[in-house]
C-alpha atoms as a PDB file:
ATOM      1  CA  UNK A   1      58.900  -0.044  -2.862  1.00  0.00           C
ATOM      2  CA  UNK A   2      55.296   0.846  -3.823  1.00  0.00           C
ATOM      3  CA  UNK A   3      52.333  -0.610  -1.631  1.00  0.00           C
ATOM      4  CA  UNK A   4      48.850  -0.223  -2.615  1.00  0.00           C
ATOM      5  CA  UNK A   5      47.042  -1.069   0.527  1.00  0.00           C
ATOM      6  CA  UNK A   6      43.519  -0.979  -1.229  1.00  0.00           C
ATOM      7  CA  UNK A   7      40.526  -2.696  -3.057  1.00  0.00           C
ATOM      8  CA  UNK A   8      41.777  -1.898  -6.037  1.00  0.00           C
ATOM      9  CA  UNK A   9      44.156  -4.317  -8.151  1.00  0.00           C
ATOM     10  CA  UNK A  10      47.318  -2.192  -9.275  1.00  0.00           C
ATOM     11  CA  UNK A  11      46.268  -4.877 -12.319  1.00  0.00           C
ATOM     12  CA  UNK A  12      43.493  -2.868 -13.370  1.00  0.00           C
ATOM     13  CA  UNK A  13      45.606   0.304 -12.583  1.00  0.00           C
ATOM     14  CA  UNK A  14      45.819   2.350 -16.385  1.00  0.00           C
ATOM     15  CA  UNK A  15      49.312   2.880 -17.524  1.00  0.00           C
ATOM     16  CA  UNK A  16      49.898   6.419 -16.014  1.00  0.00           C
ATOM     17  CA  UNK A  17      48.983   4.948 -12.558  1.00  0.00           C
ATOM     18  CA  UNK A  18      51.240   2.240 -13.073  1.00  0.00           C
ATOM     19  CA  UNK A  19      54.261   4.196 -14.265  1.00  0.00           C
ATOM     20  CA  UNK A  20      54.070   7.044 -11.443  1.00  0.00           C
ATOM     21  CA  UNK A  21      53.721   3.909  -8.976  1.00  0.00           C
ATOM     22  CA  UNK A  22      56.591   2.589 -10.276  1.00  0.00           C
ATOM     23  CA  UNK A  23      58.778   5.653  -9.655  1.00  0.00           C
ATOM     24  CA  UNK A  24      58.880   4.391  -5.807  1.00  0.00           C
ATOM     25  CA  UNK A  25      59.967   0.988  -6.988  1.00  0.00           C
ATOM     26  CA  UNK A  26      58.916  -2.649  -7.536  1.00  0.00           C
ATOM     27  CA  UNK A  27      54.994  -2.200  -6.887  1.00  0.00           C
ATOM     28  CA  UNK A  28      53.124  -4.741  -4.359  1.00  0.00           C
ATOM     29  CA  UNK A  29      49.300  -5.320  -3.642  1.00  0.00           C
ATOM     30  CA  UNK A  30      48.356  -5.946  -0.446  1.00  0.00           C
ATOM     31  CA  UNK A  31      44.514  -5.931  -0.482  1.00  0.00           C
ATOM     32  CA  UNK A  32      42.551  -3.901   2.279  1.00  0.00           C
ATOM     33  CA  UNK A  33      40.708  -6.246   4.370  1.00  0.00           C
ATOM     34  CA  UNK A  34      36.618  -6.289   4.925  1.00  0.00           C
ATOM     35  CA  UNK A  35      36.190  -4.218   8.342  1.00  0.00           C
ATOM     36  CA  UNK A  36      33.051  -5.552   9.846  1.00  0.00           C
ATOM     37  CA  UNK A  37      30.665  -2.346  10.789  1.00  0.00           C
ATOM     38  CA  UNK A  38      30.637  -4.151  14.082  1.00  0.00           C
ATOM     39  CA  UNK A  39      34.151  -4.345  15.007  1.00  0.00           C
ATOM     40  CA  UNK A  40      35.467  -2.953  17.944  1.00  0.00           C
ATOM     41  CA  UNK A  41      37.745  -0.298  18.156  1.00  0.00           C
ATOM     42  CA  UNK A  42      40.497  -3.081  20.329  1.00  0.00           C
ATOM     43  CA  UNK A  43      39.636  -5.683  16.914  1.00  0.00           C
ATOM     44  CA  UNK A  44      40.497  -2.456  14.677  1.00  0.00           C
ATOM     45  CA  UNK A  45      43.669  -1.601  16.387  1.00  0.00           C
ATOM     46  CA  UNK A  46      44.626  -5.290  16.236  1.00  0.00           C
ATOM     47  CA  UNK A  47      44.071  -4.738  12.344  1.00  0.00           C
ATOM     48  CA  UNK A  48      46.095  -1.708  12.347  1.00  0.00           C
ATOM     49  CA  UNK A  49      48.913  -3.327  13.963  1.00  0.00           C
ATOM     50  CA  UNK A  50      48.960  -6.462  11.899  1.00  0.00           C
ATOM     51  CA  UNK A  51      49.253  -4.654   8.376  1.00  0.00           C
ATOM     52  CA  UNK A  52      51.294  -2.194  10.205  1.00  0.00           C
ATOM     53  CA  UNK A  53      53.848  -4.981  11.273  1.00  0.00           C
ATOM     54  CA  UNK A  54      53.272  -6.690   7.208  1.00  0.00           C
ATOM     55  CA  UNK A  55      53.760  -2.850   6.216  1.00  0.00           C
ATOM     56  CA  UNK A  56      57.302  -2.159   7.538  1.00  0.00           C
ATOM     57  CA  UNK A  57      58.997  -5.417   6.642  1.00  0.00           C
ATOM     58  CA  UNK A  58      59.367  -3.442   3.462  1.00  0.00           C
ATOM     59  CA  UNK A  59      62.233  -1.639   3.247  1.00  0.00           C
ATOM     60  CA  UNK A  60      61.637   1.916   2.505  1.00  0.00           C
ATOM     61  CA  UNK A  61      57.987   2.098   1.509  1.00  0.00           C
ATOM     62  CA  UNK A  62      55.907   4.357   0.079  1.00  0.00           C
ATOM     63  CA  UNK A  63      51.921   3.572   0.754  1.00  0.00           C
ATOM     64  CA  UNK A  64      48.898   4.243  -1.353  1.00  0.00           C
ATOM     65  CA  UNK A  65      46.176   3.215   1.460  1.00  0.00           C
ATOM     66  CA  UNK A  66      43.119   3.678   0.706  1.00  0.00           C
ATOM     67  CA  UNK A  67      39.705   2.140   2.382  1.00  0.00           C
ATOM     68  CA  UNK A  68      37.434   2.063   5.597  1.00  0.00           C
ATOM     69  CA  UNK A  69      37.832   5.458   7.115  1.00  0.00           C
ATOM     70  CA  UNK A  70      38.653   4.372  10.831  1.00  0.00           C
ATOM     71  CA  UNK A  71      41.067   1.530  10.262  1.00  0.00           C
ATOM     72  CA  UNK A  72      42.567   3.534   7.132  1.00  0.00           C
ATOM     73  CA  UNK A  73      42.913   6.457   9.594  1.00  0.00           C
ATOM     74  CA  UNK A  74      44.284   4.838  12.187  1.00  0.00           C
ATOM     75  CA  UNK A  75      46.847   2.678   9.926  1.00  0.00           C
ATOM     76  CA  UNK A  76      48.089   6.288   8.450  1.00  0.00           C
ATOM     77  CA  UNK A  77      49.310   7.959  10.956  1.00  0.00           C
ATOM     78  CA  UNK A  78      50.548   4.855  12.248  1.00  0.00           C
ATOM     79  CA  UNK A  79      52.947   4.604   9.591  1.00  0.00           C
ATOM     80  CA  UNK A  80      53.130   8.759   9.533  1.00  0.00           C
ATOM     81  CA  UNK A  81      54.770   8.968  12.939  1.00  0.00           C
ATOM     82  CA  UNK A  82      57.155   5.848  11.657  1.00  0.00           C
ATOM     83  CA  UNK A  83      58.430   8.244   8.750  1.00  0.00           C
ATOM     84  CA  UNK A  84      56.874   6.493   6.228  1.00  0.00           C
ATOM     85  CA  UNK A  85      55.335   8.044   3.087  1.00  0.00           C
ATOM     86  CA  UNK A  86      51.376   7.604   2.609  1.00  0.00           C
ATOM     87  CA  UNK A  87      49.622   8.545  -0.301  1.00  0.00           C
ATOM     88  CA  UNK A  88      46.120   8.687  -2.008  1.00  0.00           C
ATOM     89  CA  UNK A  89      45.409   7.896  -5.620  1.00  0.00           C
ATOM     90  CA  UNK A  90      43.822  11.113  -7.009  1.00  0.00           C
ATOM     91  CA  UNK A  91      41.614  10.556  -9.796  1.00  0.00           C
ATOM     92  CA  UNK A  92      38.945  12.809 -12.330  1.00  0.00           C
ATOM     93  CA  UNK A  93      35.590  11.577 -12.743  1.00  0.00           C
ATOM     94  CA  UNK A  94      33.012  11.980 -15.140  1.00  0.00           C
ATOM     95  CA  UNK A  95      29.575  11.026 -14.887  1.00  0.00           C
ATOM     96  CA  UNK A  96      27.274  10.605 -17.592  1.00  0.00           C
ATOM     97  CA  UNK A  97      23.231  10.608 -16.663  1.00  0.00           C
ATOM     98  CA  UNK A  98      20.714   9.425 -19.060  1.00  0.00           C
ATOM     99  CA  UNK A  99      17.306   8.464 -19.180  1.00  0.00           C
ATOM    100  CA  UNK A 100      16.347   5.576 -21.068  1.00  0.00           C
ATOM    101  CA  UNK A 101      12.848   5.156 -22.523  1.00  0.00           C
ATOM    102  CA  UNK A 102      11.182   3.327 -20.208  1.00  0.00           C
ATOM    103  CA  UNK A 103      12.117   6.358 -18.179  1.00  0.00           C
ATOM    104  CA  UNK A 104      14.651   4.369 -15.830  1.00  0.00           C
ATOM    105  CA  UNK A 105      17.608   7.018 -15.156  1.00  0.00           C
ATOM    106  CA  UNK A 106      21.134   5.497 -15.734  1.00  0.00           C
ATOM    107  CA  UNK A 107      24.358   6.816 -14.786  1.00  0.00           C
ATOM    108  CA  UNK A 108      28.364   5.860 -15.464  1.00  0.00           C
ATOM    109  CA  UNK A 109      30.643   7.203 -13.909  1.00  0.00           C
ATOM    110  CA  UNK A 110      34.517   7.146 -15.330  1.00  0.00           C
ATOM    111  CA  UNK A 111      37.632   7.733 -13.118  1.00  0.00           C
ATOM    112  CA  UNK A 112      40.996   8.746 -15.224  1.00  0.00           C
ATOM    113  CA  UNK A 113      43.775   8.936 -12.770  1.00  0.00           C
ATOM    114  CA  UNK A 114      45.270  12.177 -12.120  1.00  0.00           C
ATOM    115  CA  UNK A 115      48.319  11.620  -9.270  1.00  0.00           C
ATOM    116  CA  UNK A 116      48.668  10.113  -6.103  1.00  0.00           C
ATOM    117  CA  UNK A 117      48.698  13.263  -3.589  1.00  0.00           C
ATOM    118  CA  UNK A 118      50.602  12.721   0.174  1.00  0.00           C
ATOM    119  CA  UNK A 119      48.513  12.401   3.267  1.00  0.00           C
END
């Protein structure tokens, strides 16, 4: 079982992304909630412990969690010291700056996945 615990839509995912996913098994989204900047840390670690408890009723997953720093933090080794397997989606990007003529700087950035690396 493959979770991706982020923003990001295993949808939109390219086709190498998808097929390493898949090597852990049927793939699930579950999408990373807004953290208000205002939260405490007791509202966080009720977060933690609610996608924790939605986390393990998985058997045998592997994690892609990515997000807000202090809940994702928290949430990982969480599910570290459980055994489970978390992992980040590791990606190249390339940026390409231009300046258009009305002398307005643009920039696009492209992300080609790479691996998914283990916390």
């Amino acid at each position: 079982m493959f979770i991706n615990f982020s923003n990001h839509v295993s949808e939109k995912w390219s086709d190498k992304q998808l097929e390493e996913a898949r090597k852990y098994g049927k793939l699930v989204d579950i999408p990373f909630p807004h953290v208000d900047p205002y939260c405490t840390n007791e509202q966080i670690n009720e977060m933690v412990d609610n996608y924790y408890n939605q986390i393990m009723k998985y058997d045998n997953p592997v994690v892609m969690l990515q997000g807000e720093f202090v809940l994702s933090y928290r949430l990982i080794n969480k599910l570290k010291a459980s055994g489970v397997k978390v992992v980040a989606g590791c990606s190249e990007r390339r940026t390409i700056e231009y300046v258009e003529e009305d002398s307005m700087t643009t920039r696009k950035s492209e992300f080609e996945f790479v691996m998914f690396k283990e916390f």
